[in-house]
N, C-alpha and C. Protein backbone atom coordinates (compact mmCIF):
# COMPACT_ATOMS: atom_id res chain seq x y z
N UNK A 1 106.33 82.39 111.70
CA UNK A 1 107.69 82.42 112.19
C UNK A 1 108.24 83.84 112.04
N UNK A 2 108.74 84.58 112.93
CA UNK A 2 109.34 85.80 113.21
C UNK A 2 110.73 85.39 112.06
N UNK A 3 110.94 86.13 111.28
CA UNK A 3 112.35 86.06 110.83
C UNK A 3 112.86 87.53 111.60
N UNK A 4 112.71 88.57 111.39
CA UNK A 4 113.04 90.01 111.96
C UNK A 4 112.75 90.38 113.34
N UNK A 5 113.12 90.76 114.30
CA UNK A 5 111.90 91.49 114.87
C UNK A 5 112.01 93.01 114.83
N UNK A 6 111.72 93.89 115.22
CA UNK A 6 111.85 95.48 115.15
C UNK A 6 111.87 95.92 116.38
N UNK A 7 113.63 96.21 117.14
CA UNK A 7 114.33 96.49 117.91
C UNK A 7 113.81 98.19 118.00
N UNK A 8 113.30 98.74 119.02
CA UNK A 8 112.86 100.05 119.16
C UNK A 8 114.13 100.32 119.97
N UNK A 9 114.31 101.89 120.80
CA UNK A 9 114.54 102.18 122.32
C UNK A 9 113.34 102.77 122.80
N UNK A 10 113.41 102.82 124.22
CA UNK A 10 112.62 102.82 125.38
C UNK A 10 111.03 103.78 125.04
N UNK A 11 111.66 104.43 123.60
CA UNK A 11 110.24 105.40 124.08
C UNK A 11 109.51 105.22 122.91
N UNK A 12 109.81 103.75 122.10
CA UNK A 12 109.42 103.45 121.42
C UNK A 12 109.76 103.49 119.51
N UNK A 13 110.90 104.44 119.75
CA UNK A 13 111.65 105.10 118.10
C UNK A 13 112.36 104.04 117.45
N UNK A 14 112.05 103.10 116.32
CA UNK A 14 112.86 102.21 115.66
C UNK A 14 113.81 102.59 115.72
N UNK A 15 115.04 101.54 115.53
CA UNK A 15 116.22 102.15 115.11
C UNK A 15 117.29 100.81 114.68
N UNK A 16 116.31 99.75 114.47
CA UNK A 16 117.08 98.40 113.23
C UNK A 16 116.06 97.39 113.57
N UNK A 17 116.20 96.07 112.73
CA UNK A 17 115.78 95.10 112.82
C UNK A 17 117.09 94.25 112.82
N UNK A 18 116.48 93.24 113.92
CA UNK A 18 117.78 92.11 114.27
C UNK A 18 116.72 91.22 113.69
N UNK A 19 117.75 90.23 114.19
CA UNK A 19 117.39 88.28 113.95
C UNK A 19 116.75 88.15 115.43
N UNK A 20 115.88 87.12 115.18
CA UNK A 20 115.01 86.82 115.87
C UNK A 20 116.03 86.29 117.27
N UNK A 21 116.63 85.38 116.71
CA UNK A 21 117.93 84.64 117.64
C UNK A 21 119.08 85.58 118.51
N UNK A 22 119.24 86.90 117.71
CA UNK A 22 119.72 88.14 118.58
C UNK A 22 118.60 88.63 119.49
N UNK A 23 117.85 88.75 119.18
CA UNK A 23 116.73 89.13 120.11
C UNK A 23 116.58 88.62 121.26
N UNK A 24 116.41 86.97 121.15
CA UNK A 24 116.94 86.10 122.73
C UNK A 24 117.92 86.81 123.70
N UNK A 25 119.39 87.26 123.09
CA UNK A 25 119.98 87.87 124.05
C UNK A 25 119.98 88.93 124.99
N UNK A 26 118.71 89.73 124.03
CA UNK A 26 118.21 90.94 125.18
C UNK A 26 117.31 90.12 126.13
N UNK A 27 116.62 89.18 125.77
CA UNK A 27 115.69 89.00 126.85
C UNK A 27 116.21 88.00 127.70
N UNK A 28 117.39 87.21 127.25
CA UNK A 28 117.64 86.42 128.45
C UNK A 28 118.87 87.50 129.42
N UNK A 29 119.44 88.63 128.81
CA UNK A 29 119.93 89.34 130.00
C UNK A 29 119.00 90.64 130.36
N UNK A 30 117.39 90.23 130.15
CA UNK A 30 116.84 91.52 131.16
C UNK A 30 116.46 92.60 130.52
N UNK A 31 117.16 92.56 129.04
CA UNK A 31 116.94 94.17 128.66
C UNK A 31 115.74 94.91 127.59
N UNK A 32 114.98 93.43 127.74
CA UNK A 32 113.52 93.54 126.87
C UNK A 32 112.89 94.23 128.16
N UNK A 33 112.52 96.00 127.68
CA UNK A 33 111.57 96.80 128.38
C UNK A 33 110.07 96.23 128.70
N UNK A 34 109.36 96.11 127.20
CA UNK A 34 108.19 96.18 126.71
C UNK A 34 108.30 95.21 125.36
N UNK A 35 107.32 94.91 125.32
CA UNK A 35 107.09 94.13 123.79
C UNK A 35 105.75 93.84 123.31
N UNK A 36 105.47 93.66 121.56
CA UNK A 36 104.56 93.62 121.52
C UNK A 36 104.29 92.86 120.32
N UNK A 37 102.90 92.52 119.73
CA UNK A 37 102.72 91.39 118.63
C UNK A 37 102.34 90.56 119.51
N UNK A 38 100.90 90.14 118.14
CA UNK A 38 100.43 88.57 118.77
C UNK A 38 101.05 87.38 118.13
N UNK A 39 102.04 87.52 117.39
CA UNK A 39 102.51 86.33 117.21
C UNK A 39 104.37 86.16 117.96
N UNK A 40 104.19 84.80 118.53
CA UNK A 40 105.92 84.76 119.15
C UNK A 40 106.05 83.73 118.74
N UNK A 41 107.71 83.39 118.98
CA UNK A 41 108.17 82.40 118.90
C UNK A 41 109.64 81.86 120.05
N UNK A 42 108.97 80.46 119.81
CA UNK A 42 109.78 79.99 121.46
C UNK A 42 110.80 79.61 120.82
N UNK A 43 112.25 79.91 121.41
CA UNK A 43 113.32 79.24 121.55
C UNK A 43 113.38 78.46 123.21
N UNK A 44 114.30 77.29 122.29
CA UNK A 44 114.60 76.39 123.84
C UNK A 44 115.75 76.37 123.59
N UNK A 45 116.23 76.60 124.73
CA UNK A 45 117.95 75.97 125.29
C UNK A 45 117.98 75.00 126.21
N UNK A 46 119.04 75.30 126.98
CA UNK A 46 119.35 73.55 128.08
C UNK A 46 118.74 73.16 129.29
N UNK A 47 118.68 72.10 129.26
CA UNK A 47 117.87 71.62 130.56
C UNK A 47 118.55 71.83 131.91
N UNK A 48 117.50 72.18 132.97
CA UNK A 48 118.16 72.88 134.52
C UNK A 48 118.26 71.60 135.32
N UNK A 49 119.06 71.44 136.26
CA UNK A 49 118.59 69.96 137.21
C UNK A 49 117.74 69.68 136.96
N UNK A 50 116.86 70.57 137.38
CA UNK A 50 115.31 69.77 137.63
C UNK A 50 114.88 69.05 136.89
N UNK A 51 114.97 69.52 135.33
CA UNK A 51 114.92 68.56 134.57
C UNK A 51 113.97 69.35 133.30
N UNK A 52 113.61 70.48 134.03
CA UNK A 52 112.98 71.52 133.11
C UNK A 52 114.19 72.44 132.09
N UNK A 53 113.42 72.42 130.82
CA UNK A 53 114.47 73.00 129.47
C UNK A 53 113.49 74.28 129.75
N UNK A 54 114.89 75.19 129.46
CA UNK A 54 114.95 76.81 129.60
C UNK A 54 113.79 77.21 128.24
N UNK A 55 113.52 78.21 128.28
CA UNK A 55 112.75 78.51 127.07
C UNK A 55 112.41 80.04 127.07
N UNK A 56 112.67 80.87 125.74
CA UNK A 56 112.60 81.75 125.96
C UNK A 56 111.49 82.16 124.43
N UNK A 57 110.53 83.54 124.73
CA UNK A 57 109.64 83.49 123.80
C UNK A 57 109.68 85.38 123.24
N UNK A 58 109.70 85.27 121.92
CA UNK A 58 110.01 86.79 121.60
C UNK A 58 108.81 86.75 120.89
N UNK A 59 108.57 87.85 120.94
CA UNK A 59 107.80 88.69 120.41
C UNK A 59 108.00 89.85 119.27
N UNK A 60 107.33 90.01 117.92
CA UNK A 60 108.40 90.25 116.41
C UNK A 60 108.74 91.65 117.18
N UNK A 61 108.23 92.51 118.01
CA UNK A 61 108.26 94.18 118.33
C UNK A 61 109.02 94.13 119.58
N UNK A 62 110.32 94.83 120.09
CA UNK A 62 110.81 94.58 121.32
C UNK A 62 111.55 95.85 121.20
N UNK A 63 111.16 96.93 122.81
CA UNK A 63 111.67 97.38 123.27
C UNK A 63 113.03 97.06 123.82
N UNK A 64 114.45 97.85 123.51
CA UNK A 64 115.17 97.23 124.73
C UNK A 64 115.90 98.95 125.57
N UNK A 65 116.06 98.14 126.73
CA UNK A 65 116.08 98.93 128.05
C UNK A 65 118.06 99.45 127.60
N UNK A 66 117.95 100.71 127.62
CA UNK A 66 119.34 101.43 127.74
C UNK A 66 120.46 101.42 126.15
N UNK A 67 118.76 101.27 125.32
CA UNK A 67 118.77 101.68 124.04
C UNK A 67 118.95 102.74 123.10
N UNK A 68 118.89 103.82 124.26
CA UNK A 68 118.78 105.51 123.48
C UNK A 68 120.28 105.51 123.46
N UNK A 69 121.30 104.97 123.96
CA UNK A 69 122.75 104.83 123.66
C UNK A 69 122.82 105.09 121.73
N UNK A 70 121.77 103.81 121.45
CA UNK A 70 122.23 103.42 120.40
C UNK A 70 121.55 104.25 118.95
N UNK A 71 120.01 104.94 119.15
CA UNK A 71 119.55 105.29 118.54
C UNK A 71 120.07 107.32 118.94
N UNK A 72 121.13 107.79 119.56
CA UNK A 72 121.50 108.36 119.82
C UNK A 72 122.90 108.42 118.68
N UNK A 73 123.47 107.53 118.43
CA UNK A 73 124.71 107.33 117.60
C UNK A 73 124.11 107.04 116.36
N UNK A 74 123.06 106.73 115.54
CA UNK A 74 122.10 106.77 114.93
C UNK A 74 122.33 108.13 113.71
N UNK A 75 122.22 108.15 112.30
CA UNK A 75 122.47 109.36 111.74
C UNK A 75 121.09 110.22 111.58
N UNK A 76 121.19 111.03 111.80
CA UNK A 76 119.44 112.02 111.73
C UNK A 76 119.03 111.53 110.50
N UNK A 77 119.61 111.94 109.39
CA UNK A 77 119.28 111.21 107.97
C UNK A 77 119.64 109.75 107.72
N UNK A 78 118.46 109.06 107.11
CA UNK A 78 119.01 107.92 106.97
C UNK A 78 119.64 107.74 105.97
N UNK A 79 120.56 106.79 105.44
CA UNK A 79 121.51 106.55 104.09
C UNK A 79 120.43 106.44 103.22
N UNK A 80 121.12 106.69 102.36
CA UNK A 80 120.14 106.08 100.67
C UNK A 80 120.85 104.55 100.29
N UNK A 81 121.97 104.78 100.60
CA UNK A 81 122.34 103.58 100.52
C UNK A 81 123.09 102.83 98.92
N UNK A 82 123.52 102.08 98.61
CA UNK A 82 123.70 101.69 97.04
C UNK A 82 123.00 100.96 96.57
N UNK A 83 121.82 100.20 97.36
CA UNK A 83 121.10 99.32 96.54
C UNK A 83 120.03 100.25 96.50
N UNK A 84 119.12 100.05 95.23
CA UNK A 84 117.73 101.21 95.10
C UNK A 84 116.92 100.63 95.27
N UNK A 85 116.65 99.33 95.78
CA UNK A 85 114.96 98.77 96.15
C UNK A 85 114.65 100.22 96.90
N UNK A 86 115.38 100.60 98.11
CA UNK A 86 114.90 101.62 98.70
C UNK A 86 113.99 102.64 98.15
N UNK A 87 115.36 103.40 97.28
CA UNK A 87 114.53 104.05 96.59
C UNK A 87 113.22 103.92 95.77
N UNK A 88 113.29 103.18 95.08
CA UNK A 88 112.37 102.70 94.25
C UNK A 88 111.14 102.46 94.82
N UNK A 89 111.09 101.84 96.22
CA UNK A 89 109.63 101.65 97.07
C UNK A 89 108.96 102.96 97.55
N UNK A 90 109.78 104.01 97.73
CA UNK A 90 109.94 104.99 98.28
C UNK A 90 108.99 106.33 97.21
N UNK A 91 109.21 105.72 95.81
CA UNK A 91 108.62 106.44 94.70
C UNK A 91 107.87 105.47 94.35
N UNK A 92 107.52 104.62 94.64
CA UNK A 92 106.36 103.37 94.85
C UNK A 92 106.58 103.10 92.98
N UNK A 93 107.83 102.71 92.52
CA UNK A 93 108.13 101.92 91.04
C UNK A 93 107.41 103.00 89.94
N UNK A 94 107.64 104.13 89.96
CA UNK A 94 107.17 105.05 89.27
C UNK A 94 107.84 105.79 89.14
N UNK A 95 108.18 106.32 87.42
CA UNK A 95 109.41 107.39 87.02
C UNK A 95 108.99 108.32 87.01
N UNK A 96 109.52 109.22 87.63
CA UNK A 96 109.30 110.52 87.99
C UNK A 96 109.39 111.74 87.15
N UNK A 97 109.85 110.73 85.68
CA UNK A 97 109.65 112.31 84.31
C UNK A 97 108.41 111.64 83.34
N UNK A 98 108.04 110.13 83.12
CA UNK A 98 106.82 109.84 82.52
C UNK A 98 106.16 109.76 83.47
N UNK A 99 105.98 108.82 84.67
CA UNK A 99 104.60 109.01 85.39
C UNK A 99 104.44 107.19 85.27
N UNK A 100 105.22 106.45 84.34
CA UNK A 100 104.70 105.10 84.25
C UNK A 100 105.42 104.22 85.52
N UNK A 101 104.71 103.39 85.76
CA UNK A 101 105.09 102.17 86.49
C UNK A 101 106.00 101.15 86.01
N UNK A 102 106.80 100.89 86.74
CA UNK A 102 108.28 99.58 86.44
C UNK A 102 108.19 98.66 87.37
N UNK A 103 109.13 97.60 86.63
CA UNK A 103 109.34 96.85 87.47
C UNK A 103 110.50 97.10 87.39
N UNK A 104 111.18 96.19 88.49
CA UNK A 104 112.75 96.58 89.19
C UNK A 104 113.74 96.94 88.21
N UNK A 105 113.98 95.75 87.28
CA UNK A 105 114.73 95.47 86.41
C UNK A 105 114.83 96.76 85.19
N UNK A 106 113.28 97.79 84.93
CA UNK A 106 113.69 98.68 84.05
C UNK A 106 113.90 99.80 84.66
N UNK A 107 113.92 100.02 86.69
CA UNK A 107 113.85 101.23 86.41
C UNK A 107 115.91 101.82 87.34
N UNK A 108 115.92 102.74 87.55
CA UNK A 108 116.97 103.53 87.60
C UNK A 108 116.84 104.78 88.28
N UNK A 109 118.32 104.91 89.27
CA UNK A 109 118.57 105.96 90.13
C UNK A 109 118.64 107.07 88.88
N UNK A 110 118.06 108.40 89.03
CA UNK A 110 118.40 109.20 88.51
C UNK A 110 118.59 110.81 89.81
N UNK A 111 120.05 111.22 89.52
CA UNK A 111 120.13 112.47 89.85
C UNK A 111 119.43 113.37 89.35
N UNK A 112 119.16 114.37 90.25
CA UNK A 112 118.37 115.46 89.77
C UNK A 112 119.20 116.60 89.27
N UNK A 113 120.02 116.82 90.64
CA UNK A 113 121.43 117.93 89.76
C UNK A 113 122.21 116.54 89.87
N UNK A 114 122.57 116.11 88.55
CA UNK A 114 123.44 115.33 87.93
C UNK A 114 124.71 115.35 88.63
N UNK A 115 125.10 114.50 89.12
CA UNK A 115 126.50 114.12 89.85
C UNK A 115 128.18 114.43 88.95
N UNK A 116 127.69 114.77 87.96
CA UNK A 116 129.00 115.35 86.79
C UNK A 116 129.02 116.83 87.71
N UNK A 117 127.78 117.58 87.79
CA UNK A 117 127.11 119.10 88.06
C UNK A 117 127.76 119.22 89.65
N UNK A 118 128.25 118.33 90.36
CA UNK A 118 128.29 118.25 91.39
C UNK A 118 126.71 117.64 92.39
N UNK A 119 126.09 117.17 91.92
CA UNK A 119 125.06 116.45 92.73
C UNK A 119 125.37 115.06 93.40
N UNK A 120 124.39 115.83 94.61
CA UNK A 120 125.13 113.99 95.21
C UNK A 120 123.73 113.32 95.44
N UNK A 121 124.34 111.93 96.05
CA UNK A 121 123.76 110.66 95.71
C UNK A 121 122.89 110.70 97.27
N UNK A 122 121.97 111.71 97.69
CA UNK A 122 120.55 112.06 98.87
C UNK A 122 119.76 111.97 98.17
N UNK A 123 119.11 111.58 99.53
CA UNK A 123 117.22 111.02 99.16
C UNK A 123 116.58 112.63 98.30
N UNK A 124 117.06 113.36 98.41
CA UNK A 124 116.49 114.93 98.07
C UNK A 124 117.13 114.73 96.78
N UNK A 125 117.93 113.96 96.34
CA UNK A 125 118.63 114.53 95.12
C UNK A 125 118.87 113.36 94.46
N UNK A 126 117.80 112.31 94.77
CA UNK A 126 117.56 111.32 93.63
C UNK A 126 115.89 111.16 93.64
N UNK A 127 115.95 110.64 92.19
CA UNK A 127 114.34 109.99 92.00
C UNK A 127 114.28 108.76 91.32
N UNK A 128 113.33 107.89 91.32
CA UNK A 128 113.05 106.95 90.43
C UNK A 128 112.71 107.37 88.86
N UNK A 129 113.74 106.85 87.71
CA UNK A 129 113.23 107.24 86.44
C UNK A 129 113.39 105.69 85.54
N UNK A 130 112.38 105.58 84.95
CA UNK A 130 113.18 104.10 83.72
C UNK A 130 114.16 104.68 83.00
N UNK A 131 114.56 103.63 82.63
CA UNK A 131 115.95 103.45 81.95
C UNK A 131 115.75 104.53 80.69
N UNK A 132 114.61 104.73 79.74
CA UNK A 132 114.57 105.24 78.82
C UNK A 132 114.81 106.82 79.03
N UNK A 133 114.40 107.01 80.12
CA UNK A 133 114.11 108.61 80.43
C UNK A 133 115.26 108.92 81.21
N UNK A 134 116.04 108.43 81.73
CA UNK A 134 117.04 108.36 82.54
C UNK A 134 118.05 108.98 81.11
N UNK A 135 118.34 107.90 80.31
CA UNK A 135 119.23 108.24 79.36
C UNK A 135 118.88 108.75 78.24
N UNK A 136 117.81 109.84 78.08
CA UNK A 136 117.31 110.62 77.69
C UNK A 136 117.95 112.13 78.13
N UNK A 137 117.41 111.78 79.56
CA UNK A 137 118.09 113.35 80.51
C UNK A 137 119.16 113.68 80.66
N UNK A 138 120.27 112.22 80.33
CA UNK A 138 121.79 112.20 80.47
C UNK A 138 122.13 113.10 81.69
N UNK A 139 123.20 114.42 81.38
CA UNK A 139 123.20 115.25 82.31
C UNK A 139 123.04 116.75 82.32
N UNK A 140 121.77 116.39 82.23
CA UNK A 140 120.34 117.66 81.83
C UNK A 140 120.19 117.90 82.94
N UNK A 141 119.87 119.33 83.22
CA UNK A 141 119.32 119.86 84.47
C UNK A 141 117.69 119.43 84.13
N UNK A 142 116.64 119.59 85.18
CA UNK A 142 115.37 118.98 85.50
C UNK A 142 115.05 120.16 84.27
N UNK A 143 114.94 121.48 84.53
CA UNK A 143 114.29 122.42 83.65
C UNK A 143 114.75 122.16 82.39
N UNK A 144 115.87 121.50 82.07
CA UNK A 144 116.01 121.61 80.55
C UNK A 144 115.97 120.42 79.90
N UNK A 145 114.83 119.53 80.63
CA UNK A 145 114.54 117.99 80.48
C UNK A 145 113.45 118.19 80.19
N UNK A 146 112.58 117.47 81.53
CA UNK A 146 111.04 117.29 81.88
C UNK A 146 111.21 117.69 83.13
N UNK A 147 110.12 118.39 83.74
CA UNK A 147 109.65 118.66 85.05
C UNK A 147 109.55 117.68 85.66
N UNK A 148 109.82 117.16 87.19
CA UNK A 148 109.46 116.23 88.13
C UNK A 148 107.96 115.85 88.09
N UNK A 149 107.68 114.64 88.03
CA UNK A 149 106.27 114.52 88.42
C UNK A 149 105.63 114.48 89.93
N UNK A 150 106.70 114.50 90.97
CA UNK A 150 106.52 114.16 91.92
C UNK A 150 107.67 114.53 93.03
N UNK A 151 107.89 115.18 94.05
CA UNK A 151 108.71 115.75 94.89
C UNK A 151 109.58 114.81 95.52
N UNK A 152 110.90 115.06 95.95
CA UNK A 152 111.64 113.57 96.44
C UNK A 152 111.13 114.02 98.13
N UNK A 153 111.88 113.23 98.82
CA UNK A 153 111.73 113.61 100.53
C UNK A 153 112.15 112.37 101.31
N UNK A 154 113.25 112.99 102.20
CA UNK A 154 113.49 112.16 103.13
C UNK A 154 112.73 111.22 103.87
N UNK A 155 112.69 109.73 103.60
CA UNK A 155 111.74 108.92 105.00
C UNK A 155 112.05 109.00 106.04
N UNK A 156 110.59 109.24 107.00
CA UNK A 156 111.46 109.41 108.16
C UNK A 156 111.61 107.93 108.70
N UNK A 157 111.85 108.09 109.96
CA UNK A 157 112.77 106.51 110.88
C UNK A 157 111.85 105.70 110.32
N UNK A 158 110.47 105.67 110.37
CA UNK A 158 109.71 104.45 110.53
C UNK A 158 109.02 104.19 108.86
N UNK A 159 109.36 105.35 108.18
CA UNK A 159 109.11 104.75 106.84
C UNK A 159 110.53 103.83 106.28
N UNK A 160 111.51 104.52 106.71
CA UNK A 160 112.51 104.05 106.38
C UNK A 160 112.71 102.16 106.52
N UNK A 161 112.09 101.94 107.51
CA UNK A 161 112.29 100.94 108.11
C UNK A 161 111.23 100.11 107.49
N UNK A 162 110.11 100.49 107.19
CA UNK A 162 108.98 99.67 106.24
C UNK A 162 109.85 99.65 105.12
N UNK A 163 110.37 100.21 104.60
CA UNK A 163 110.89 100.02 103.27
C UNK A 163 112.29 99.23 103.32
N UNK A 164 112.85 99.22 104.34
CA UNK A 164 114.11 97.97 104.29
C UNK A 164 113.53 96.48 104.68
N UNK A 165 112.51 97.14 105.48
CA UNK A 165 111.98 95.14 105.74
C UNK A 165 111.46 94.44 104.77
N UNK A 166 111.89 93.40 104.94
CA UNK A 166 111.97 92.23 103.76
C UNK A 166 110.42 91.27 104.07
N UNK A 167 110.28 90.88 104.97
CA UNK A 167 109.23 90.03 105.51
C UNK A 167 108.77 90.94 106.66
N UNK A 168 108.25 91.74 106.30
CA UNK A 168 107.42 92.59 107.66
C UNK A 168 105.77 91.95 108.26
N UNK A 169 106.05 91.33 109.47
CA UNK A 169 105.19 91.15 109.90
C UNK A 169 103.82 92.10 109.96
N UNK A 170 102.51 91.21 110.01
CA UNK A 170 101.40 92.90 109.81
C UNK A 170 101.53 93.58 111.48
N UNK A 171 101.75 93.23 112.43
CA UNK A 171 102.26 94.03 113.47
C UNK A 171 103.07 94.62 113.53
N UNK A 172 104.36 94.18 113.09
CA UNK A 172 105.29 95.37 113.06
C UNK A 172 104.76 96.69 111.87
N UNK A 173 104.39 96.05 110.78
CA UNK A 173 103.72 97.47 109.53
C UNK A 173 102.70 98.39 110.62
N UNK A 174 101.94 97.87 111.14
CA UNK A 174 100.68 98.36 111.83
C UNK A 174 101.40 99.48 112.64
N UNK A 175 102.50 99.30 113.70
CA UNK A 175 103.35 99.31 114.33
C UNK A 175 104.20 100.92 113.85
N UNK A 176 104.61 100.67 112.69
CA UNK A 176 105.55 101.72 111.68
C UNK A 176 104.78 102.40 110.92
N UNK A 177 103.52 102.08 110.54
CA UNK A 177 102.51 102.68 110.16
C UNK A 177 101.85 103.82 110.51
N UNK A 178 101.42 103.12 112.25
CA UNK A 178 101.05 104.45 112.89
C UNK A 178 101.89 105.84 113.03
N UNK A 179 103.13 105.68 112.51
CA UNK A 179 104.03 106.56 112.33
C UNK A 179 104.84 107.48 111.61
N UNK A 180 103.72 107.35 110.56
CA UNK A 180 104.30 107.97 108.98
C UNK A 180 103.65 108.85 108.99
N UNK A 181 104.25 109.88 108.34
CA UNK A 181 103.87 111.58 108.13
C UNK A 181 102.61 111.46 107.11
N UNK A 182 101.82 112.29 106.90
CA UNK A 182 100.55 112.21 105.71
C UNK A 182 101.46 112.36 104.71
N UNK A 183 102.44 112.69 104.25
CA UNK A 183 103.39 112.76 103.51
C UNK A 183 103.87 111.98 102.81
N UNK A 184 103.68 111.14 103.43
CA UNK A 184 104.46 109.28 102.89
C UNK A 184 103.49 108.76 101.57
N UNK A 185 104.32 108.56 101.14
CA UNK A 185 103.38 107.66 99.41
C UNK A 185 103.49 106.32 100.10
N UNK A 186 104.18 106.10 101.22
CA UNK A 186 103.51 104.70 101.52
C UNK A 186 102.11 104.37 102.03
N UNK A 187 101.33 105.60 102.34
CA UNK A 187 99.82 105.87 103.23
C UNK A 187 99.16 105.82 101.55
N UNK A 188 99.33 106.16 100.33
CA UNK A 188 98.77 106.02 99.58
C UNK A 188 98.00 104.68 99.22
């Protein structure tokens, strides 16, 4: 069952995931370009005279037609956002002044130039740290802490988008995959 699908424009550039059930509305007014995935799923609506029920079938990957509107209004950078799963997938659950692995619950946004210092809350200017090392560093500059173990960096569109999906189909990953910089700790 499609819960998401991954709404591109025309030339193929993510730029959100809808509901499967929003998705119907591009294709019953026309504006599914292209689509792709071997798995779909049929919606039915109402029956015509004839006696035949309408039915419409999506596919989890859908182009839609007169889309660059939207991925045009789109911010070049994506948010970081206030919840840190992001982050955290992004540094693949690993603190970035020990080197150890967490789970959700111990680990923590940490500024790099500390937000007292004037640092703000960008993908460049946060990392994943546990809780221990976090309030260790308080509001320590990096040099007068521990050194980074690991460089921050903007995701681009299509990592970004592996890392907000919740139930990612393996076509759509395959999909967003082919599209990640060698850069990405998600290719790791």
């Amino acid at each position: 069952m499609i819960a998401h699908v991954l709404a591109l424009d025309i030339a193929g550039n993510p730029f959100g995931w809808i509901a499967a059930q929003d998705a119907v509305i591009y294709y019953a007014t026309g504006k599914v370009a292209w689509e792709l995935g071997g798995i779909s799923m049929v919606f039915r609506g109402g029956y015509q005279r004839s006696g035949l029920q309408s039915r419409i079938t999506v596919k989890p990957i859908i182009a839609i037609v007169g889309s660059e509107h939207m991925t045009r209004k789109l911010r070049r950078e994506l948010p970081l956002g206030n919840q840190n799963y992001l982050l955290f997938k992004r540094d693949r659950y690993t603190c970035a002044y020990c080197g150890n692995h967490f789970g959700y619950r111990e680990l923590s946004r940490d500024h790099i130039l500390p937000r007292v210092r004037g640092g703000k809350d960008t993908w460049m200017n946060c990392v994943t740290a546990c809780r221990r090392c976090n309030q260790e560093k308080g509001d320590k500059l990096v040099e007068h802490f521990r050194p980074l173990l690991y460089v921050p960096y903007v995701p681009c569109r299509a990592e970004h988008y592996l890392l907000s999906g919740r139930n990612v189909l393996a076509d759509q990953h395959d999909y967003l995959a082919a599209q990640l910089p060698k850069h990405s700790r998600l290719l790791c």
